[in-house]
Protein backbone atom coordinates (compact mmCIF):
# COMPACT_ATOMS: atom_id res chain seq x y z
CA UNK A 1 -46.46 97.13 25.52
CA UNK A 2 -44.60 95.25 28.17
CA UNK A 3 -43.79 91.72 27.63
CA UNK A 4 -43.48 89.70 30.87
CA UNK A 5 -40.93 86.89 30.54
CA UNK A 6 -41.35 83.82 32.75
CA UNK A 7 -37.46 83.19 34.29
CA UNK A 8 -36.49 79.27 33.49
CA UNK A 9 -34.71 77.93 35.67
CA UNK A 10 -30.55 76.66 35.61
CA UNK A 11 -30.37 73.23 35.79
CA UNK A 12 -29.34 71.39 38.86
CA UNK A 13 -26.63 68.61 38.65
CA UNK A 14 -28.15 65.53 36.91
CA UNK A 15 -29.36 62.35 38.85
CA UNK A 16 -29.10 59.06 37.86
CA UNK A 17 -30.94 56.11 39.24
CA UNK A 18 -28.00 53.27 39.29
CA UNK A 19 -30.69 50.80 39.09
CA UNK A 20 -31.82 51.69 35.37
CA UNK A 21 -27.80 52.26 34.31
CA UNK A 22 -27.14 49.77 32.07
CA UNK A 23 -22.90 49.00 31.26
CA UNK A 24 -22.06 48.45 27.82
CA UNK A 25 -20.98 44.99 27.05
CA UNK A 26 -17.10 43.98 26.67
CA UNK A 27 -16.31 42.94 23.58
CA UNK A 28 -15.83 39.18 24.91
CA UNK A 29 -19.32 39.44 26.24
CA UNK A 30 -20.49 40.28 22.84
CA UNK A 31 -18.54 37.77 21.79
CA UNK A 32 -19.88 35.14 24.15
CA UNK A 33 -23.56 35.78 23.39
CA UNK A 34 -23.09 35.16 19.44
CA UNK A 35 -21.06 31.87 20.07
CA UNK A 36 -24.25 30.97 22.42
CA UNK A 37 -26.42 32.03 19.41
CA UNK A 38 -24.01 30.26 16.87
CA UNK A 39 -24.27 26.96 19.46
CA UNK A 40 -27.72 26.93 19.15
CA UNK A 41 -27.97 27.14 15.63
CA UNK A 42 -25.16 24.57 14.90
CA UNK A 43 -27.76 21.70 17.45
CA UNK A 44 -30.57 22.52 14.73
CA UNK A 45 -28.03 21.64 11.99
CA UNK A 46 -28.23 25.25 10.80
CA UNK A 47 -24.59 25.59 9.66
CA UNK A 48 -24.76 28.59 7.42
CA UNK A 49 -26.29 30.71 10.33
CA UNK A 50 -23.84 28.83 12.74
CA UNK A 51 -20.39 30.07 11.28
CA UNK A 52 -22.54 33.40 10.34
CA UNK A 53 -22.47 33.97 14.33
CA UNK A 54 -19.17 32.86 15.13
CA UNK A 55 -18.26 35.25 11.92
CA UNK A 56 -19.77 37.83 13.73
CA UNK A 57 -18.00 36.94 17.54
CA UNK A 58 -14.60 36.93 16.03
CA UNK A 59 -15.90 40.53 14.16
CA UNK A 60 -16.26 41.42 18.00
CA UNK A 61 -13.97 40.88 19.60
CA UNK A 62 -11.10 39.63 17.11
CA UNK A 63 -8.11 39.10 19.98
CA UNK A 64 -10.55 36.57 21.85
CA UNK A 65 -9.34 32.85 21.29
CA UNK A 66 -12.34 30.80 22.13
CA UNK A 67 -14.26 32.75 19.12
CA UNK A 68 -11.86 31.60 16.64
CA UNK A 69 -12.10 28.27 18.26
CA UNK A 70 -15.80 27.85 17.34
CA UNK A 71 -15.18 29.57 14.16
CA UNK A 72 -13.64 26.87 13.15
CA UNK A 73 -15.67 24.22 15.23
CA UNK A 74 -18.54 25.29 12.65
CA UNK A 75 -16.32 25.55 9.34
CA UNK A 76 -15.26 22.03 9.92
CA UNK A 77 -18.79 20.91 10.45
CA UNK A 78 -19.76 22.18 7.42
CA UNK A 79 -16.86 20.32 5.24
CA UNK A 80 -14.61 23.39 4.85
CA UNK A 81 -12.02 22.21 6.20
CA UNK A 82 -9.32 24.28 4.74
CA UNK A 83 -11.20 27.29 6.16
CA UNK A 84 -11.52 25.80 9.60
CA UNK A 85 -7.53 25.47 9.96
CA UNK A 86 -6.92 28.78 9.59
CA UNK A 87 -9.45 29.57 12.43
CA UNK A 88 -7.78 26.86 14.77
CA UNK A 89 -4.32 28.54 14.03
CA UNK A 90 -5.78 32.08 14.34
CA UNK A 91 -6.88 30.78 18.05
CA UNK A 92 -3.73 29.18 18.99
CA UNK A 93 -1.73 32.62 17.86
CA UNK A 94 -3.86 33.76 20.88
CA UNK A 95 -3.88 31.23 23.15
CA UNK A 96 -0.69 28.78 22.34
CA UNK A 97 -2.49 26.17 25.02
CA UNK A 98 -5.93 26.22 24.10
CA UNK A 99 -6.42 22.88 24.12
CA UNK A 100 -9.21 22.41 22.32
CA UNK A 101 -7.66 24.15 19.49
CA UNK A 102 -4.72 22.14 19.70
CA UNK A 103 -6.94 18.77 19.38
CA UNK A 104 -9.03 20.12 16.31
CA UNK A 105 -6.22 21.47 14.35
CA UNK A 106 -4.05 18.37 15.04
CA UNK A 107 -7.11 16.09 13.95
CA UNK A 108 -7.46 18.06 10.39
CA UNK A 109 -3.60 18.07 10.00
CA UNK A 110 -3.54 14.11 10.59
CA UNK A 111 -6.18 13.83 7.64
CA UNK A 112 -3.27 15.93 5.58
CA UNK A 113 -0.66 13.48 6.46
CA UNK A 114 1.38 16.27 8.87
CA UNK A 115 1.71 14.06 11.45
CA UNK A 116 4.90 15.72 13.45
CA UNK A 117 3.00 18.59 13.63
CA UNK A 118 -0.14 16.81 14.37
CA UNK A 119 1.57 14.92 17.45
CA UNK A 120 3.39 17.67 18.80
CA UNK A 121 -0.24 19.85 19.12
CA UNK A 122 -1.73 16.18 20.96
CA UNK A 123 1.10 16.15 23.24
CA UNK A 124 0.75 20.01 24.24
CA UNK A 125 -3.30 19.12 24.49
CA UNK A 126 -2.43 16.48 26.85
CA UNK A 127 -0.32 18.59 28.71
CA UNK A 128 -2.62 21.42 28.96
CA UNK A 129 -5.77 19.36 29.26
CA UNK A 130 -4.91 16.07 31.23
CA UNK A 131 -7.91 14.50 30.86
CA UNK A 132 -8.89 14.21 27.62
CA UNK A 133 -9.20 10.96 26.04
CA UNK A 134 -10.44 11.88 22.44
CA UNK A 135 -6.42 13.45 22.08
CA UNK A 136 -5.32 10.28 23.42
CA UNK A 137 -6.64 8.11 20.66
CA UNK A 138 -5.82 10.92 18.33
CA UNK A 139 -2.62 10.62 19.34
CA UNK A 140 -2.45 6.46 19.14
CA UNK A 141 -3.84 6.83 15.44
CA UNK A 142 -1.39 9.58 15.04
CA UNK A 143 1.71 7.35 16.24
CA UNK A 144 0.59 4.20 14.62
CA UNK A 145 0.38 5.86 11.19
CA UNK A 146 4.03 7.15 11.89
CA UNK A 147 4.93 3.60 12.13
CA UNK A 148 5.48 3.61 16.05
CA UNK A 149 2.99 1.02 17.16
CA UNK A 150 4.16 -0.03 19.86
CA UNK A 151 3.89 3.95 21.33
CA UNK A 152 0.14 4.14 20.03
CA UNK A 153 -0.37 0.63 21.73
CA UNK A 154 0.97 2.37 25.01
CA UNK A 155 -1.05 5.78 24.95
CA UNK A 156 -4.06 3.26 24.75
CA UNK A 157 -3.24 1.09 27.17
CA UNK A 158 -2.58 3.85 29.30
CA UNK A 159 -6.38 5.46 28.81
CA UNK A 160 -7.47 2.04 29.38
CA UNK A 161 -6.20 1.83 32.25
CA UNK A 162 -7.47 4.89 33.50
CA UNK A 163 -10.96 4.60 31.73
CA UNK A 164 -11.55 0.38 30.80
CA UNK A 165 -14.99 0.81 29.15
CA UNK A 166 -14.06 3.72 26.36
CA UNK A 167 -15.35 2.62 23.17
CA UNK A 168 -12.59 4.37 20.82
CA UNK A 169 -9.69 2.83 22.95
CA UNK A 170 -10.74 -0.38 23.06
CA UNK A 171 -11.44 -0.61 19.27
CA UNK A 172 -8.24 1.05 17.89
CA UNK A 173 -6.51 -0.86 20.25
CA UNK A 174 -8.34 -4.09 19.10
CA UNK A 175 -7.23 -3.34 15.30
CA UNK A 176 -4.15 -2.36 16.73
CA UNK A 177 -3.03 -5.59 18.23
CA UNK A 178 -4.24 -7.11 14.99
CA UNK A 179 -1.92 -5.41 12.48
CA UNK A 180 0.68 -5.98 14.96
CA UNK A 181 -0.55 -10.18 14.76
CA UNK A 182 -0.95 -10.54 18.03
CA UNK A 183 -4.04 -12.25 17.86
CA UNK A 184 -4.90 -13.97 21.33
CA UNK A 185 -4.53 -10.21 22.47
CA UNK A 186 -6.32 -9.28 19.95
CA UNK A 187 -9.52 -11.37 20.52
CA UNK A 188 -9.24 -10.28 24.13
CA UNK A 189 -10.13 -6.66 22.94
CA UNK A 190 -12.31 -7.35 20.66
CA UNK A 191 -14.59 -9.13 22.63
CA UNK A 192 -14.43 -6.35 25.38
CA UNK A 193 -15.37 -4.44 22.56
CA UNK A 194 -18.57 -5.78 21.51
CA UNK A 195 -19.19 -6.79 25.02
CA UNK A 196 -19.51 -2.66 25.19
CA UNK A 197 -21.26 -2.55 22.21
CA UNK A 198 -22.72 -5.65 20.38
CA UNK A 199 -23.97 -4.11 17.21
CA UNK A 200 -20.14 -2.74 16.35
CA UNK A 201 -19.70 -5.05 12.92
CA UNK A 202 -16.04 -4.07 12.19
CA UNK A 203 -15.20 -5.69 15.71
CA UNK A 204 -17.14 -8.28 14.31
CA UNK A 205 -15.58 -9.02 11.50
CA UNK A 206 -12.26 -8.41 12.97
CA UNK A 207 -12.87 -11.19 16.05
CA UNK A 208 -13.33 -13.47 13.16
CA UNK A 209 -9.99 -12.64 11.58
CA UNK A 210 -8.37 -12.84 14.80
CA UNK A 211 -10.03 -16.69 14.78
CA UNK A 212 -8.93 -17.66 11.67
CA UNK A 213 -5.15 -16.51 13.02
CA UNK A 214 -5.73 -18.72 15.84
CA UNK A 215 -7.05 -21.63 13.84
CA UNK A 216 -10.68 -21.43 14.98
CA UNK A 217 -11.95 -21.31 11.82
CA UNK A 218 -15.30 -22.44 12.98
CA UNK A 219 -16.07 -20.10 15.71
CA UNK A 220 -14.58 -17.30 13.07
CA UNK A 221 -17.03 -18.37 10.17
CA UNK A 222 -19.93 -17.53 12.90
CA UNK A 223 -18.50 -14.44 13.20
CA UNK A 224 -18.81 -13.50 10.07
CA UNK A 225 -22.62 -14.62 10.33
CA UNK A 226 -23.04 -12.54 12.87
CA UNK A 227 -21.63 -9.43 10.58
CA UNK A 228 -23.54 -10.48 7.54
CA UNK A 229 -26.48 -10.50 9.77
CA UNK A 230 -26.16 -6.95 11.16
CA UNK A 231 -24.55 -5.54 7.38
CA UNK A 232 -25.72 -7.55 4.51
CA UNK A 233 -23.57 -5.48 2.22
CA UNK A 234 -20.16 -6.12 4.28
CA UNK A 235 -18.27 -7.17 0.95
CA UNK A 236 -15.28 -8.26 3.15
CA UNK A 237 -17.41 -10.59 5.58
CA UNK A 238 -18.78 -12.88 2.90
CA UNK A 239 -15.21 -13.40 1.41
CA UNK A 240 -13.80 -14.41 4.45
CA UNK A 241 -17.11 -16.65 5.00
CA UNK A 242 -16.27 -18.00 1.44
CA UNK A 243 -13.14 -18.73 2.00
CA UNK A 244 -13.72 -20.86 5.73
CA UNK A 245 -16.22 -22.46 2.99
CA UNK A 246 -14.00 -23.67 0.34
CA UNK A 247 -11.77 -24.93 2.78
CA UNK A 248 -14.44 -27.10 4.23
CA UNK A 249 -15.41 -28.50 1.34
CA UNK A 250 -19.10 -26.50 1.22
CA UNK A 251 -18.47 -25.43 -1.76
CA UNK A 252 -22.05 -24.11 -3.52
CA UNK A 253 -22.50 -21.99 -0.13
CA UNK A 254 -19.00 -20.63 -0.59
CA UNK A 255 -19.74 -19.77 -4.13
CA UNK A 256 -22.85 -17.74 -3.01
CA UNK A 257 -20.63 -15.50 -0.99
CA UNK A 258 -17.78 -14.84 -2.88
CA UNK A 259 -19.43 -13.70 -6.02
CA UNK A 260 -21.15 -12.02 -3.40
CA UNK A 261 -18.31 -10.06 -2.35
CA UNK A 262 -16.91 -9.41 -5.95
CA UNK A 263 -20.14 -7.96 -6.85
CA UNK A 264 -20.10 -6.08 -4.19
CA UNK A 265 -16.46 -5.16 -4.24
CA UNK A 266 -14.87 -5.56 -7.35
CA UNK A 267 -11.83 -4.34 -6.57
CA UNK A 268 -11.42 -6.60 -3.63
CA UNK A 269 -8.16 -8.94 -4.54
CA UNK A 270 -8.89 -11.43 -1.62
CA UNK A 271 -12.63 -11.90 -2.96
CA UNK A 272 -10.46 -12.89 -6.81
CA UNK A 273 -7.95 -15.30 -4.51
CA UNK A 274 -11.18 -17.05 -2.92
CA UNK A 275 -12.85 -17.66 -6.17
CA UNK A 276 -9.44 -18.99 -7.48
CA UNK A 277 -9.45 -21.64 -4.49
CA UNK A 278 -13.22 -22.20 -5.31
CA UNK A 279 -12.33 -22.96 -8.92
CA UNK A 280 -9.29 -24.95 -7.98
CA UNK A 281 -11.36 -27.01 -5.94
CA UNK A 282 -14.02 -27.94 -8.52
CA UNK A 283 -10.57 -28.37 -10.83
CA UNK A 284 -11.34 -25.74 -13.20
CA UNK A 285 -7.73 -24.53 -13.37
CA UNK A 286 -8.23 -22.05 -16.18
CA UNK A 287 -11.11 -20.10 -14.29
CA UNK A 288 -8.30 -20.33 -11.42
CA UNK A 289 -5.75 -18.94 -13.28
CA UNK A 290 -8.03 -16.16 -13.94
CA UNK A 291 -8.71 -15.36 -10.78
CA UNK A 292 -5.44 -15.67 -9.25
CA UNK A 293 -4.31 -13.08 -12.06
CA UNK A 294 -7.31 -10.78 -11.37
CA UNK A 295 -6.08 -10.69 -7.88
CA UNK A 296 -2.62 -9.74 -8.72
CA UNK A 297 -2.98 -6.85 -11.04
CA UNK A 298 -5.84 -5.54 -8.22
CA UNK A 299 -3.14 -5.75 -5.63
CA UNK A 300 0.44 -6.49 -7.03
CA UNK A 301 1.76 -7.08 -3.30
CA UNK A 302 -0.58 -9.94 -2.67
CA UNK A 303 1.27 -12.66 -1.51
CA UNK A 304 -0.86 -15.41 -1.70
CA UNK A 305 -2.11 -14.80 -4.72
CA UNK A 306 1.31 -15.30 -6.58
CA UNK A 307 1.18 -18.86 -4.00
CA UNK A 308 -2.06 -20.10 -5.43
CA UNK A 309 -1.32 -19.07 -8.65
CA UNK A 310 2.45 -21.03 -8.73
CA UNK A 311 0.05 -23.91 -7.65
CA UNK A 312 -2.22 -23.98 -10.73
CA UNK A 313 0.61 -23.36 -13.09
CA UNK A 314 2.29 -26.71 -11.68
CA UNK A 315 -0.93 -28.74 -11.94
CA UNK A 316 -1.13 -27.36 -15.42
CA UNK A 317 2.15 -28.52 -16.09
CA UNK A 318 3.68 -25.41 -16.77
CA UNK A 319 6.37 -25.65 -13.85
CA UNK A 320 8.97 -22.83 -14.77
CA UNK A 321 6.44 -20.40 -14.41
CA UNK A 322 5.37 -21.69 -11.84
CA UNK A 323 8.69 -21.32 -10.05
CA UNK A 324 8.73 -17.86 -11.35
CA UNK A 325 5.41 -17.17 -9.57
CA UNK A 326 7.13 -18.68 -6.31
CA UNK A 327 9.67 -16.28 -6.51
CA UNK A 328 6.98 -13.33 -6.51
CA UNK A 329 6.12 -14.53 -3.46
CA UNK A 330 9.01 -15.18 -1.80
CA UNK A 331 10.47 -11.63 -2.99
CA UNK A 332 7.75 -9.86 -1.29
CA UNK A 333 7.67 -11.92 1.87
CA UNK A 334 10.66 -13.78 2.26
CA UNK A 335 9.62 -16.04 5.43
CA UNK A 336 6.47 -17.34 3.47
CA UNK A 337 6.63 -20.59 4.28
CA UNK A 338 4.13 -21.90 1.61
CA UNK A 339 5.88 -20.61 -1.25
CA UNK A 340 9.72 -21.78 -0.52
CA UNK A 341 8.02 -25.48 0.30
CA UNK A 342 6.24 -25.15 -2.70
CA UNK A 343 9.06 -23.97 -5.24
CA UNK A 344 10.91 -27.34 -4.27
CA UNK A 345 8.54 -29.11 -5.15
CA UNK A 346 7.90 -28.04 -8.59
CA UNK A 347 10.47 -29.19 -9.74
CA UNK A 348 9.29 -32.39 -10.41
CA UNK A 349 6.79 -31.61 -13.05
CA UNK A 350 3.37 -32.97 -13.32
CA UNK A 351 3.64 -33.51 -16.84
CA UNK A 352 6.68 -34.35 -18.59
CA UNK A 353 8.25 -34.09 -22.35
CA UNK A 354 9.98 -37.57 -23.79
CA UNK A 355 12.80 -34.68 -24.73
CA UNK A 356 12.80 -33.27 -20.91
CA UNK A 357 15.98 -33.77 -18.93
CA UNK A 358 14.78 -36.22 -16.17
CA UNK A 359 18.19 -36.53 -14.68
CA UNK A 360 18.04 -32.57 -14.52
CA UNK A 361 14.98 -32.42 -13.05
CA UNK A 362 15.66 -34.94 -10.47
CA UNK A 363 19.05 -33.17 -9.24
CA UNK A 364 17.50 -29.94 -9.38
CA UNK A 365 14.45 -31.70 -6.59
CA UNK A 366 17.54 -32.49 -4.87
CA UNK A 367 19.71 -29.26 -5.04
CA UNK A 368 15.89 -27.65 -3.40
CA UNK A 369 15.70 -30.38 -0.72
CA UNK A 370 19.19 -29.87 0.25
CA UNK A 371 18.21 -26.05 0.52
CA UNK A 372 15.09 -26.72 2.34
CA UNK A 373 17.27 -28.61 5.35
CA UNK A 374 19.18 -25.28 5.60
CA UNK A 375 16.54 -22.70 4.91
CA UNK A 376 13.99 -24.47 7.99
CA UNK A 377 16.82 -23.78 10.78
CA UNK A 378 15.94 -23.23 14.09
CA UNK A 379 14.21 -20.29 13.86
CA UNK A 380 11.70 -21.96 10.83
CA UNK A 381 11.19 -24.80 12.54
CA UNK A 382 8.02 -24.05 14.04
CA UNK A 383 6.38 -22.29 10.56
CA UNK A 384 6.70 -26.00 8.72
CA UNK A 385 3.61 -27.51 9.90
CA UNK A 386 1.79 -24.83 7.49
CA UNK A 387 3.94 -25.72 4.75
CA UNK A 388 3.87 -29.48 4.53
CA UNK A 389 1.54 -31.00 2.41
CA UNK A 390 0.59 -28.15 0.38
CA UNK A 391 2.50 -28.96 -2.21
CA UNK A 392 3.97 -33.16 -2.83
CA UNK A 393 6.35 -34.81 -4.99
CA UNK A 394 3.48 -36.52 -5.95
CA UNK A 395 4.76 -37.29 -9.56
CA UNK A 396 7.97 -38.91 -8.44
CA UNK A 397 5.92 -42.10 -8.26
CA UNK A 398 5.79 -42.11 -12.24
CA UNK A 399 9.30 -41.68 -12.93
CA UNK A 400 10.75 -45.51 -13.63
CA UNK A 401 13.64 -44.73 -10.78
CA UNK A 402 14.37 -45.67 -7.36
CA UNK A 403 13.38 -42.92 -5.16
CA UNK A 404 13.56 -44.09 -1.97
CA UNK A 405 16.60 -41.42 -0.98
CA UNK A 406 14.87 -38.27 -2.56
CA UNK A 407 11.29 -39.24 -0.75
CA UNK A 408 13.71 -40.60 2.75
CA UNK A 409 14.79 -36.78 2.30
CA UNK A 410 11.45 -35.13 1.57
């Protein structure tokens, strides 16, 4: 039996429709469509799934910067910040002038305190990217913190110039003039600053520490209405509030909003040195005492609070601790006015012993107004308006002598 056996045919050379051809992706592309994907999730505040895309970019294509970058765009979102430095260094390996890498990683190395490094990656940010305000006030926070303010006031001033409305620059540089005391300045930002933005209660609050600076203690105390009103909580507003109070003699209001701010803040010294004036002013010296003490072990560099405490101590007649407490002052800030008017006068006591050494005492008040005359040269001069008056030789009236040439002096 014959089989019969169909011939198949060879095969022709193949043809292929270019139209259906698809390429394979490059591994940036790949790379590019999971940081899309990673994008989207990080806008819907899916951060696990975020830094599981960018995982999966850098997996992709491992020499490509800008997936590293948002590696660690989404680590820092999510608070792992240790994580998200090594992806920011991992990008700049690749790309020394990414800018954007530069910024972040300078930001999380300013939180650290490694502010040379942090300034040199600004500066190269800046360089690379010359537009870029956020590194410019960066940078400001960066320098100030390195105790150059006068180069952070500059790099602001300079973005100022360029852009007059940006928020960040007008408030750091607002704060900035402040620490720096210049005050008028200061007030001139800060109301540029809420003129931007109205509801900003640190500016505030600031504007009304810049008033109190200038002596506008009115206008300030409605500032700090104005921050009470927008934060009720704003522990620092009502003891600056309190304070304007005291001093104006409204003195159940100022109460209300110091013990307002100690509750709130307990640890806040200048709430303890308010509620030491308050008590001074209703003469309850021991609850002053207290307070002025509180103050000091809360924040041992107070100045004011040694002050106001050498002032109780003398109207409690205990006058060599008193000058002792003058001396705290004067050791941390030796041009306090206040405190070198106030240790001359101590030493004529308030109350005195029938043992006490009145001729001592009296050539002592002497030897102090004798140093007074040098100590307020030329350069003083103008600081002794704040000084006179706080403290008086009040008690020289009840010592059976003729003063006339101590009080000619004083």
């Amino acid at each position: 039996m014959t089989i019969l056996v169909t011939p198949v045919p060879e095969p022709g050379p193949a043809i292929i429709d270019p139209d259906s051809m698809t390429a394979q992706p490059t591994p940036a592309e790949t790379a590019d469509r999971l940081i899309a994907l990673g994008v989207q999730a990080e806008k819907a505040d899916k951060l696990v799934e975020a830094c599981l895309r960018y995982r999966e970019a850098v997996a992709a294509a491992p020499a490509y910067a800008a997936a590293h970058l948002n590696l660690g765009i989404g680590l820092e979102a999510s608070g792992d910040a240790a994580a998200a430095v090594l992806a920011y260094e991992a990008a700049l390996a690749l790309d020394p002038n990414e800018a954007y890498a530069c910024y972040n990683l300078a930001k999380l190395l300013f939180t650290r305190g490694e502010l040379g490094r942090a300034e040199e990656l600004l500066r190269r940010a800046l360089q690379c990217k010359r537009d870029f305000p956020e590194a410019m006030v960066v940078l400001a926070r960066v320098l100030e913190s390195n105790a150059e303010p006068a180069q952070a006031l500059s790099v602001l001033e300079e973005l100022l110039r360029d852009r007059p409305d940006h928020a960040g620059a007008l408030r750091n540089g607002a704060l900035l003039l402040a620490r720096l005391a210049r005050w008028a300045d200061a007030e001139a930002m800060l109301r540029r600053v809420l003129a931007v933005d109205s509801a900003d209660v640190d500016a505030q609050c600031w504007l009304g520490n810049a008033l109190v600076r200038l002596g506008r203690t009115g206008e300030a105390a409605e500032c700090y209405r104005r921050t009470l009103q927008l934060r009720p909580d704003f522990a620092e507003a009502h003891c600056y509030l309190g304070s304007i109070l005291v001093d104006r003699g409204i003195l159940d209001e100022a109460k209300t909003h110091l013990e307002r701010a100690a509750a709130l803040q307990p640890g806040l010294a200048e709430a303890h040195v308010g509620l030491g004036n308050l008590h001074n002013a209703l003469q309850q010296l021991e609850q002053a005492e207290a307070s002025f003490r509180r103050a000091i072990a809360l924040d041992p560099g107070f100045v004011e609070a040694y002050a106001n405490l050498g002032h109780i101590l003398v109207l409690s007649g205990r006058p060599e601790l008193a000058l002792a407490s003058y001396d705290a002052a004067l050791a941390l800030d030796p041009e306090y006015v206040e405190a070198r008017w106030s240790r001359a006068m101590c030493r004529i006591p308030a109350l005195r012993s029938a043992q006490e050494d009145l001729a001592g005492s009296r050539r002592a008040f002497s030897e102090e107004l004798a140093a007074l005359e040098q100590w307020f040269d030329a350069g003083r001069n103008g600081a002794g308006f704040r000084a006179v008056g706080t403290q008086q030789p009040f008690w020289l009236a009840y010592q059976e002598e003729d003063n006339v040439a101590l009080l000619r002096r004083y």
